[in-house]
Protein backbone atom coordinates (compact mmCIF):
# COMPACT_ATOMS: atom_id res chain seq x y z
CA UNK A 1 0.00 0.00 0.00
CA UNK A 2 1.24 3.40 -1.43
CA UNK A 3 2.02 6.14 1.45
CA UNK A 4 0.78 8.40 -0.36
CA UNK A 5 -2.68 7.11 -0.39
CA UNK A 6 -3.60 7.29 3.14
CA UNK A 7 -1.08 9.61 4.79
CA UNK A 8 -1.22 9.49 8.85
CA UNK A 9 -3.68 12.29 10.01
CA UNK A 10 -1.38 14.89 11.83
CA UNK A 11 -2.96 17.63 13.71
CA UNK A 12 -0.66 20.67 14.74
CA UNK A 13 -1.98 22.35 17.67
CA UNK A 14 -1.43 25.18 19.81
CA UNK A 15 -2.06 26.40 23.54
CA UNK A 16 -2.29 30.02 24.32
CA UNK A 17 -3.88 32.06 27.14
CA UNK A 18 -2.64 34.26 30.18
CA UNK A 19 0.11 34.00 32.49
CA UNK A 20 -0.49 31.06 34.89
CA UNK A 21 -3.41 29.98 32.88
CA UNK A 22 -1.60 26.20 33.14
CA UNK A 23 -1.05 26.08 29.08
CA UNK A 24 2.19 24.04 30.63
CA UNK A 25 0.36 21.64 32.95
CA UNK A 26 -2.30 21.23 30.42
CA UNK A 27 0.23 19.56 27.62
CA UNK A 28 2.45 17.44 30.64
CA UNK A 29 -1.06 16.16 31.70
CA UNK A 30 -2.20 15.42 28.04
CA UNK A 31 1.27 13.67 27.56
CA UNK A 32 0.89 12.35 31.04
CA UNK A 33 -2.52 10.56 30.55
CA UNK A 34 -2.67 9.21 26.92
CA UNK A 35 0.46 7.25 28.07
CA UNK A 36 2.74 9.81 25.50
CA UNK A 37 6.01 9.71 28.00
CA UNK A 38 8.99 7.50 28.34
CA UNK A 39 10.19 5.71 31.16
CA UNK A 40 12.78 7.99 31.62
CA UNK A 41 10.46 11.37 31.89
CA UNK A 42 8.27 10.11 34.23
CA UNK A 43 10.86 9.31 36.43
CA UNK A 44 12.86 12.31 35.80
CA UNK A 45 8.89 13.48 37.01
CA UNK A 46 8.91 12.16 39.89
CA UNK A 47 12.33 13.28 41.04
CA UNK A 48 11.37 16.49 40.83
CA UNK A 49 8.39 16.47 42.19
CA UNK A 50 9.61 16.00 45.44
CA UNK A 51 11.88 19.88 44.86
CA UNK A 52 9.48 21.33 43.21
CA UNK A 53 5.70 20.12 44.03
CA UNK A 54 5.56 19.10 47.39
CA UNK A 55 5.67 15.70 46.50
CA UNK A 56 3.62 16.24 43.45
CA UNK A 57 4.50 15.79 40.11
CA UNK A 58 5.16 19.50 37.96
CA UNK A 59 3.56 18.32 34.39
CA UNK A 60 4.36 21.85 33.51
CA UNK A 61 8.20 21.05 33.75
CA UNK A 62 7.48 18.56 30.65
CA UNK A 63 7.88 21.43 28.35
CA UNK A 64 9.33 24.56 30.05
CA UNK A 65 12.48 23.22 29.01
CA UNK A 66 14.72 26.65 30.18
CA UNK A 67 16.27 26.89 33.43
CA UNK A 68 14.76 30.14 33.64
CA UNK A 69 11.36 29.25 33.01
CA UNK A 70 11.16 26.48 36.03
CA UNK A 71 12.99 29.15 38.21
CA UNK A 72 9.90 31.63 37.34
CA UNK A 73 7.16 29.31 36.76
CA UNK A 74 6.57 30.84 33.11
CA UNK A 75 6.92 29.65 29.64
CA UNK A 76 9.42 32.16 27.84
CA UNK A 77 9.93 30.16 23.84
CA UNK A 78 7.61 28.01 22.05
CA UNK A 79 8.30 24.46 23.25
CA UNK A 80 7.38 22.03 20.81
CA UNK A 81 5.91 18.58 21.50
CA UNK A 82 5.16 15.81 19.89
CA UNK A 83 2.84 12.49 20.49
CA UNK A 84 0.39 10.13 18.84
CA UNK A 85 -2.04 8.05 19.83
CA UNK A 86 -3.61 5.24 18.01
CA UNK A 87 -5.79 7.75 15.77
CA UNK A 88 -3.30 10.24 15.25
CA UNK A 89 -0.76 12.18 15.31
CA UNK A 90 0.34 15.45 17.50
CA UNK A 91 2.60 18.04 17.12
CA UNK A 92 1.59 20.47 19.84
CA UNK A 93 3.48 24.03 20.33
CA UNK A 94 3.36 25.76 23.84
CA UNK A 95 3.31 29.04 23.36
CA UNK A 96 3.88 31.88 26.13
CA UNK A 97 1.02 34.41 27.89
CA UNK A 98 3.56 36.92 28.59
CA UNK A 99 1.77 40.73 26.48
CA UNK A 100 5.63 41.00 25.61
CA UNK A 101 5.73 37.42 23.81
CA UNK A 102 2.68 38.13 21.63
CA UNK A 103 5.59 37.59 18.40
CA UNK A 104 6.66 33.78 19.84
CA UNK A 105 2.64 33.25 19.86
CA UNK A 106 2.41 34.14 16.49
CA UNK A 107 5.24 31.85 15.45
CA UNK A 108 3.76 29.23 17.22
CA UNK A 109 0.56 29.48 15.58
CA UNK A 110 1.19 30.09 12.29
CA UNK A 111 1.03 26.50 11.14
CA UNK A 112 -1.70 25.05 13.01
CA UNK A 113 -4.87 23.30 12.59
CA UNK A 114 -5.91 24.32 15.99
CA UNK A 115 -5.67 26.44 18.33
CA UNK A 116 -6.88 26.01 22.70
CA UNK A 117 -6.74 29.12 24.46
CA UNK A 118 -6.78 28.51 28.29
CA UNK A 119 -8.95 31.00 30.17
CA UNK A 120 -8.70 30.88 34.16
CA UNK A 121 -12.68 30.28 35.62
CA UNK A 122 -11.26 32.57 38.57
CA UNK A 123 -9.84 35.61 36.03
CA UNK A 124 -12.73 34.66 33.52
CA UNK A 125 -12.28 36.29 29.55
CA UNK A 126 -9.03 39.20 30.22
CA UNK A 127 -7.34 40.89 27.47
CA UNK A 128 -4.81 38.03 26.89
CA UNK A 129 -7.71 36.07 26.36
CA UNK A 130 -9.26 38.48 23.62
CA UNK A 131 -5.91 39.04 22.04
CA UNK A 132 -4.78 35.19 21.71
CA UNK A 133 -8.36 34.72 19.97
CA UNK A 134 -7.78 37.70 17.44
CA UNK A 135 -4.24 36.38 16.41
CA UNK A 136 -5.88 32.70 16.04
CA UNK A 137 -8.10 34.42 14.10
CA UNK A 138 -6.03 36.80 12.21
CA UNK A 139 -3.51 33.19 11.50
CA UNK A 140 -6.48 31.94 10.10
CA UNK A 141 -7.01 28.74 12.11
CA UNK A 142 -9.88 27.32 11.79
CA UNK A 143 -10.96 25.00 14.84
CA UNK A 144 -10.75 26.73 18.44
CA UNK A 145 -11.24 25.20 21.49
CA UNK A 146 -11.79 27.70 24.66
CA UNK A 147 -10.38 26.15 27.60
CA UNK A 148 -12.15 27.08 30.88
CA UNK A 149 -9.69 25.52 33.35
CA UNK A 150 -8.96 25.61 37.19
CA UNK A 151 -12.87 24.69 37.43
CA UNK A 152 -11.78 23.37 40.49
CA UNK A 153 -10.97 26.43 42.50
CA UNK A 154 -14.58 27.77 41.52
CA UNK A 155 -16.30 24.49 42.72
CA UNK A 156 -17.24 23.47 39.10
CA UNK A 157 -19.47 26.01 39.01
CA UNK A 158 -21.65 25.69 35.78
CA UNK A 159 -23.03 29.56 35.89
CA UNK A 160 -19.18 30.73 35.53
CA UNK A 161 -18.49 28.12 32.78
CA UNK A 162 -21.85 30.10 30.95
CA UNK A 163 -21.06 33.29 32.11
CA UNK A 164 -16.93 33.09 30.47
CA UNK A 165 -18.84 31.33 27.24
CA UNK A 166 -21.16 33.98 26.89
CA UNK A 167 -18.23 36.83 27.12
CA UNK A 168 -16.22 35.20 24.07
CA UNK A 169 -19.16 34.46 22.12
CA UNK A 170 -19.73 38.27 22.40
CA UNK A 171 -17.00 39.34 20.00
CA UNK A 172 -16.55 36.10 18.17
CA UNK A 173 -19.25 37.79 15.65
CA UNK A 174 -16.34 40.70 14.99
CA UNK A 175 -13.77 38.22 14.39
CA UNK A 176 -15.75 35.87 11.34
CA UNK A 177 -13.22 32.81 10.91
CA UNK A 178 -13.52 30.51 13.03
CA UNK A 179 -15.54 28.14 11.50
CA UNK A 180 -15.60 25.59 14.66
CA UNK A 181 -15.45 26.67 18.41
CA UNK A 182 -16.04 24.48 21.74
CA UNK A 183 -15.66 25.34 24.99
CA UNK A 184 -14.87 23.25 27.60
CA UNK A 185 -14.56 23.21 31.20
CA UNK A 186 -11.41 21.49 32.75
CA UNK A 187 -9.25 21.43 35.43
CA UNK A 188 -5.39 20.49 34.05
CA UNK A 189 -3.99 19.91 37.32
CA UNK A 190 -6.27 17.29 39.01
CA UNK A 191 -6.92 16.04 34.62
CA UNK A 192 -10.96 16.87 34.76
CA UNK A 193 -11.73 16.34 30.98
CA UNK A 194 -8.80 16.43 29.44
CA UNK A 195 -8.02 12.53 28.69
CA UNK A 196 -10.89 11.06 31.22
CA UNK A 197 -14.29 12.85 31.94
CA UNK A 198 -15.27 14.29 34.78
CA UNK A 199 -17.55 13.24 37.37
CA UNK A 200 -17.48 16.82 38.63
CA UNK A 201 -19.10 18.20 35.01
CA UNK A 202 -22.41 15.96 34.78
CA UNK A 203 -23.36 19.13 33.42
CA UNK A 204 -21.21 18.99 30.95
CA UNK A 205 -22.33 16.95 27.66
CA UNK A 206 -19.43 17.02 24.98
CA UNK A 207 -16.19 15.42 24.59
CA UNK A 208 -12.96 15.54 26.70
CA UNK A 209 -10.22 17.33 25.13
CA UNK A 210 -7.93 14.57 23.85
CA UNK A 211 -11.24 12.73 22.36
CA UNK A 212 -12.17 15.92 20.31
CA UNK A 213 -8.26 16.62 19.21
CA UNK A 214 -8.74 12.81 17.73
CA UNK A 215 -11.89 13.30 16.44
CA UNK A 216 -11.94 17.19 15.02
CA UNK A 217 -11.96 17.27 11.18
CA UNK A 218 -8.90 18.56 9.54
CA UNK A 219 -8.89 16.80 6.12
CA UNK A 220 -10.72 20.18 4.76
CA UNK A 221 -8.31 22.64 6.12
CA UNK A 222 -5.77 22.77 3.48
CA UNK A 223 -6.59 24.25 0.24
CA UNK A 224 -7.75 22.01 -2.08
CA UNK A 225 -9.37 24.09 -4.99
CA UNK A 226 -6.33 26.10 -6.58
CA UNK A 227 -2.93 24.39 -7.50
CA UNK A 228 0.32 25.96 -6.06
CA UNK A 229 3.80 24.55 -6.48
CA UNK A 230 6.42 26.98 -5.71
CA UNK A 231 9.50 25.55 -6.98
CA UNK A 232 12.19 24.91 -4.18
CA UNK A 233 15.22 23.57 -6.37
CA UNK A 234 15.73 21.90 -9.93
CA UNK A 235 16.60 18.33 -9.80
CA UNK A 236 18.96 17.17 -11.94
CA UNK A 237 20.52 13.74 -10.65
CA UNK A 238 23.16 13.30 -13.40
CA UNK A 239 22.93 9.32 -13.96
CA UNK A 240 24.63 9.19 -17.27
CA UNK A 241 24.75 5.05 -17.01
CA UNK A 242 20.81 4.98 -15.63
CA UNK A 243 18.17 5.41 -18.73
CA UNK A 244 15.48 6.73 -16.68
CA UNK A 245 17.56 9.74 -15.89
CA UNK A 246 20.01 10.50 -18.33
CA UNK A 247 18.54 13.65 -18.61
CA UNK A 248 15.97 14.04 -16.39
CA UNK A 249 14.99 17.42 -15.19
CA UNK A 250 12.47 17.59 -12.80
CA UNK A 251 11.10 20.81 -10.13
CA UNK A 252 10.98 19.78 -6.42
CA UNK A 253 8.84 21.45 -4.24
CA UNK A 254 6.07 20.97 -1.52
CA UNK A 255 2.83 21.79 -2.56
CA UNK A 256 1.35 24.53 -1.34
CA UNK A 257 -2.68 24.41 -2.23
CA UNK A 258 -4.66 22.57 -4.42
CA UNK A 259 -4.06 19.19 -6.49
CA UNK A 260 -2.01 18.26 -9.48
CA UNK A 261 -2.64 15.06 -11.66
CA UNK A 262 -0.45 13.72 -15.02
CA UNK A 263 -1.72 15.50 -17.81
CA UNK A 264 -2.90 18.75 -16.52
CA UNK A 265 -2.84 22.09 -17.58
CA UNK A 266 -0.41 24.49 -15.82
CA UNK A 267 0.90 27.86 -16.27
CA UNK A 268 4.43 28.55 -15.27
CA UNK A 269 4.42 32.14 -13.44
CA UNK A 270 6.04 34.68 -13.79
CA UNK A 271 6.94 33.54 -17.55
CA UNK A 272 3.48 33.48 -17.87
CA UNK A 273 4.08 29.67 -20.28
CA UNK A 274 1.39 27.07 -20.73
CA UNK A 275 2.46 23.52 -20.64
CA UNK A 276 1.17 20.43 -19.21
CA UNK A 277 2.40 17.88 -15.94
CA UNK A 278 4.50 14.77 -17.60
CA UNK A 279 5.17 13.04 -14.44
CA UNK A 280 4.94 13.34 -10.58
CA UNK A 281 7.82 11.55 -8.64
CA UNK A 282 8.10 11.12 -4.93
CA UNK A 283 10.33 8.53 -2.96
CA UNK A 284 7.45 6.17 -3.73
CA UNK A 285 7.81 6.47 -7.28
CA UNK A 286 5.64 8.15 -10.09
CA UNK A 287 1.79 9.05 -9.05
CA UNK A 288 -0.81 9.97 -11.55
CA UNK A 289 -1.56 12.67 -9.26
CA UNK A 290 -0.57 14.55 -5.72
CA UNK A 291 -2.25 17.32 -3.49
CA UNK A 292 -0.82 19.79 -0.63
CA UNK A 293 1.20 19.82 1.48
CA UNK A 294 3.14 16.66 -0.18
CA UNK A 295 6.73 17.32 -1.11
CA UNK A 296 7.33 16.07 -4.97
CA UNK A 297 9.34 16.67 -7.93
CA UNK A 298 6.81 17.62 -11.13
CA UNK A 299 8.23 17.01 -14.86
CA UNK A 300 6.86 19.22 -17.93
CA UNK A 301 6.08 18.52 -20.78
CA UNK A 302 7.90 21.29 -22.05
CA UNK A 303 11.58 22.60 -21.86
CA UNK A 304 10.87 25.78 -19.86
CA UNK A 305 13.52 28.23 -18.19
CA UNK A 306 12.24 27.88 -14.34
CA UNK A 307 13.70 28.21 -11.18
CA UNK A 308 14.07 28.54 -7.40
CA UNK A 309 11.05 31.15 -6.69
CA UNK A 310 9.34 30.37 -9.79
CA UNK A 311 5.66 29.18 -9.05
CA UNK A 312 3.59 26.57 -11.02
CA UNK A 313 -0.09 26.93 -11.38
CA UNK A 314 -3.00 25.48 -12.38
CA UNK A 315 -4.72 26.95 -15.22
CA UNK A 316 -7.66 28.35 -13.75
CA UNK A 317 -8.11 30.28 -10.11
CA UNK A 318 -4.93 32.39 -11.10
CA UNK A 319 -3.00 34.35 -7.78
CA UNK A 320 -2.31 37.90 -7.60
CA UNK A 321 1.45 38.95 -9.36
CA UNK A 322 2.21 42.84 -7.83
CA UNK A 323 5.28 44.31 -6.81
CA UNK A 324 2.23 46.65 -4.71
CA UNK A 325 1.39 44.46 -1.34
CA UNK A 326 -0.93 45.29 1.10
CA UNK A 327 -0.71 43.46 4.44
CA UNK A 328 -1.45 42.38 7.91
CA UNK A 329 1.96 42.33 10.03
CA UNK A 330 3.02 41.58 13.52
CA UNK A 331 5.56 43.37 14.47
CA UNK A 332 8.70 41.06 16.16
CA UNK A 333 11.04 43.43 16.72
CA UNK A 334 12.27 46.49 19.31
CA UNK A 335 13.11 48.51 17.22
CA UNK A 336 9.99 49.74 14.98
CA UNK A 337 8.37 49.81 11.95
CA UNK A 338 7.85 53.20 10.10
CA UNK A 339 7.76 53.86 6.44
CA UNK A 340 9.97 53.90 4.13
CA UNK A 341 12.14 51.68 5.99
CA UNK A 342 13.40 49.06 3.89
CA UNK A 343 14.15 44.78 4.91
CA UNK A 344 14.06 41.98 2.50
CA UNK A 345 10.80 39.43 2.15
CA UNK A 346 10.73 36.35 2.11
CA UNK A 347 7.58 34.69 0.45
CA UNK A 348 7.46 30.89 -0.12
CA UNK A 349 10.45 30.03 -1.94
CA UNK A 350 11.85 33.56 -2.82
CA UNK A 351 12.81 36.59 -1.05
CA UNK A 352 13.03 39.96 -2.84
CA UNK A 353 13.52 43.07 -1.39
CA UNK A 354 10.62 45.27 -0.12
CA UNK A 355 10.35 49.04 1.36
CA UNK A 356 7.57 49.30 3.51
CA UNK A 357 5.50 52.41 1.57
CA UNK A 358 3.42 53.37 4.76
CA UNK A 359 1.28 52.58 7.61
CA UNK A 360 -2.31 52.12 7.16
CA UNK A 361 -3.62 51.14 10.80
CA UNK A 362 -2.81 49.74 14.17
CA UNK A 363 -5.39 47.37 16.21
CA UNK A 364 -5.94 48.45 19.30
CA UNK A 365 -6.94 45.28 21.35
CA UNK A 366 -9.48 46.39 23.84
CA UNK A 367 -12.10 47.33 21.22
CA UNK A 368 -10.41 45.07 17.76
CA UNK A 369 -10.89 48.76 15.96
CA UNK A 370 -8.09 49.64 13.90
CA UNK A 371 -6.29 52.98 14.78
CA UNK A 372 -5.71 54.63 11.60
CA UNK A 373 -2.37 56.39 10.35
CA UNK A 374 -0.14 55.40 13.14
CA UNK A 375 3.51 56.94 13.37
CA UNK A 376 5.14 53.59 13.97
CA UNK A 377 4.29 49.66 14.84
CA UNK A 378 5.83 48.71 18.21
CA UNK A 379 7.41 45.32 19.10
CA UNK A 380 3.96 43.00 19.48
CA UNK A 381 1.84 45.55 17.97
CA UNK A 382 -0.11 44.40 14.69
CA UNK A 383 -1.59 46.47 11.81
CA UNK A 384 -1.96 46.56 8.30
CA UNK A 385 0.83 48.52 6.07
CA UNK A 386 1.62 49.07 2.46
CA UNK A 387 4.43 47.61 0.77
CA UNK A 388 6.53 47.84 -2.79
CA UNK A 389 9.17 44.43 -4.03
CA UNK A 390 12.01 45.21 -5.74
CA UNK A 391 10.34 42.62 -8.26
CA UNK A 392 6.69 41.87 -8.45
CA UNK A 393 5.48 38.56 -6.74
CA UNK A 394 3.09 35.35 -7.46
CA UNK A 395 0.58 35.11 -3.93
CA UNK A 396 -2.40 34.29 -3.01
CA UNK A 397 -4.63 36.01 -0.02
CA UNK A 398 -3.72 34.98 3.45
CA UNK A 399 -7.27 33.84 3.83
CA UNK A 400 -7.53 31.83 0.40
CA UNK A 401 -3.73 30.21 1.15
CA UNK A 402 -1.78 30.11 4.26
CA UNK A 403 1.14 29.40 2.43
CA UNK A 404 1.48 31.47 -0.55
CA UNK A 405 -0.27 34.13 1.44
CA UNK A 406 2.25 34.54 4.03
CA UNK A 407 5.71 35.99 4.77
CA UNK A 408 8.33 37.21 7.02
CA UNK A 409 10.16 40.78 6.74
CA UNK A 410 14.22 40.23 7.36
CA UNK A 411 16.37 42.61 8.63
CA UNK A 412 19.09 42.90 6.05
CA UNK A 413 22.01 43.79 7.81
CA UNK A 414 21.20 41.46 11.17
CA UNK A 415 19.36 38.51 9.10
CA UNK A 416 16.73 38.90 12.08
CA UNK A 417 13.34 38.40 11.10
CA UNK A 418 11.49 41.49 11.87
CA UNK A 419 7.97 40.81 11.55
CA UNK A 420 5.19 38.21 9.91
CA UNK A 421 2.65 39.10 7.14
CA UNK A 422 -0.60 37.77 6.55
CA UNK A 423 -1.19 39.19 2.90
CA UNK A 424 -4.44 41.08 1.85
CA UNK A 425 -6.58 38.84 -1.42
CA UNK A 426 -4.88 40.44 -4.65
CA UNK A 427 -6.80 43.29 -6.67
CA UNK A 428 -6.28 41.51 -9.89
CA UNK A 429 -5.03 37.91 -10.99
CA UNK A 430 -1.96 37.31 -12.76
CA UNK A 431 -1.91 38.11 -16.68
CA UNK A 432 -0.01 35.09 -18.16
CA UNK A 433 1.97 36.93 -21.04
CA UNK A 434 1.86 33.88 -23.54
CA UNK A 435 -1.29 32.38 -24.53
CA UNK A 436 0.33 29.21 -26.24
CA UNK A 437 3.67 27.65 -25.42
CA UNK A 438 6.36 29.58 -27.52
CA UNK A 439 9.48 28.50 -28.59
């Protein structure tokens, strides 16, 4: 049986909320319970707990990895994690609550299915709350799960569960993404929920946490409708004693949207040249046809000129090519961003350079309005600005494609990556310049 047939689901998920919300605990207790830990761990555990716990094991210390974050009891970088169960597959990021850390969030986030924000039943819906919900919204992910926990230091109290639900389904209305919300009360410490149910909840009628991370349906996330292949290297294995590749010359990539079958119609951007798929090769061998996000090489029909940063197409549902960019940023670095400043892009598999042509708005976060005109964008701040490449670009809308959509800013003299963009749907699509394939 063919890989490439029934690839292992893999959900990437990520837990956000407030200082001390127990986005930590939470992933050492998922871990903990669904039997994800070695030997080793849960002995290293146990050690500690008797240092740090009062004789009770710290799940949190499963992923705050830096000496500095047991020492303060906070999570300072993303700690990835990874586990499976029998129906799946996990890659989890832990991302810090810290206001200042908003730009490790956003890093965090920016490639998952998922996203749990933790909300404390004692604190109830704060502005880290509202904040971690507007960047999950503004990455564009679509299932959320709100995350009521410590129900056990407000007696399980179903009223507060309501009363916290109530409060986010306020302003989900302003937000208009997420297509798929639960809430769910939980207590991560004592593990109410999260791989067992409760008996505390009778209340409570839906699934524990680790049951609907299994369960949620993710198949429908990626793009499916519009081929992208940005082309990551030419492959040229120079076998002149093999016959299959004397001369073969094929484009390797990873697919970023849609699907791509032997035979089909493509158009080679920015040349703007029609041709047609030959062959698709992976380490399984030729397919008659592949979708996103598998990595392949793709053979034309045709001899064309392409290259690294080059993007392949399908022939209809054409992306936007403009050296003019409009887009939503988060700003990563302390020194801000003001116009006419100038840092190199990097979009899929090219990077160009950009100067950022000025500053349309800034959100402000207690209200989600956006502040028009403002003089700079802070470290954590986000807003929308206006940009110009050096050379126009092939993308897609942030919201149409997460990965042709997206893109860091670089600093060029540090190589530090200054900020992330989410970019705005093009105005126009892409004109391809040659109707037929020229010679």
């Amino acid at each position: 049986m063919s890989h490439a047939q029934h690839p292992v689901e893999i959900l990437r998920f990520n837990t956000c909320g407030s200082v001390d919300d127990g986005k930590s605990t939470l992933i050492g207790r998922l871990l903990y319970d669904s039997k994800s830990l070695m030997e080793d761990q849960i002995e290293a555990l146990e050690r500690s707990a008797d240092i740090t716990g009062g004789g009770r094991i710290n799940l949190a210390n499963l992923t705050d990895g830096l000496r500095a974050e047991r020492e303060q009891g906070i999570t300072i970088d993303v700690a990835y994690r990874y586990f499976a169960t029998p129906k799946r597959k996990f890659i989890v990021a832990d991302t810090p609550g810290h206001v200042q850390y908003t730009r490790n969030m956003v890093t965090g986030a920016s490639t998952a299915n998922l996203s749990i924000v933790l909300a404390d039943a004692r604190q109830g819906v704060i502005e880290q709350t509202r904040r971690h919900i507007y960047i999950g919204a503004l990455l564009g992910i679509p299932h959320l799960v709100i995350a009521v926990n410590k129900m056990d230091l407000v007696n399980w109290d179903k009223e507060r569960f309501l009363e916290i639900r109530d409060e986010i389904e306020d302003f989900l209305p302003k937000l208009d993404v997420f297509r798929d919300v639960k809430f769910m009360p939980i207590s991560a410490l004592e593990g109410d929920n999260v791989v067992f149910a409760s008996k505390n909840t009778p209340w409570f009628e839906g699934p524990t946490l680790l049951a609907h991370l299994e369960t949620v349906h993710i198949a429908s996330d990626w793009n499916l409708d519009a081929f992208r292949f940005p082309v990551q290297w030419v492959n040229r294995p120079n076998r002149p004693n093999d016959v299959n590749f004397h001369d073969f010359r094929g484009l390797s990539g990873q697919i970023a949207g849609g699907i791509v079958q032997k035979n089909q119609e493509v158009v080679v951007l920015p040349l703007g040249i029609k041709t047609t798929i030959k062959d698709i090769w992976t380490c399984d061998g030729s397919l008659t046809e592949a979708f996103c996000p598998q990595s392949v090489t793709i053979c034309l029909a045709h001899d064309i000129d392409v290259s690294r940063g080059d993007m392949i197409v399908g022939a209809r549902n054409l992306p936007g090519y403009s050296a003019n960019l409009r887009a939503q940023v988060c700003w990563m670095q302390t020194r801000p961003l003001q116009a006419n400043k100038k840092y190199l892009l990097k979009q899929t598999t090219q990077t160009v350079q950009a100067a950022v042509t000025s500053l349309e708005s800034r959100i402000n976060f207690d209200s989600f309005e956006p502040e028009p005109a403002p003089p700079q964008l802070g470290i954590n701040d986000i807003g929308i600005i206006h940009l110009r490449t050096a050379k126009p670009i092939v993308f897609d809308g942030y919201k149409t494609n997460r990965l042709t959509g997206s893109f860091i800013l670089i600093e060029s003299g540090t190589n530090a990556t200054a900020g992330a963009g989410m970019l705005l749907p093009p105005l126009e699509p892409a004109k391809p310049e040659y109707s037929d394939f020229a010679i």
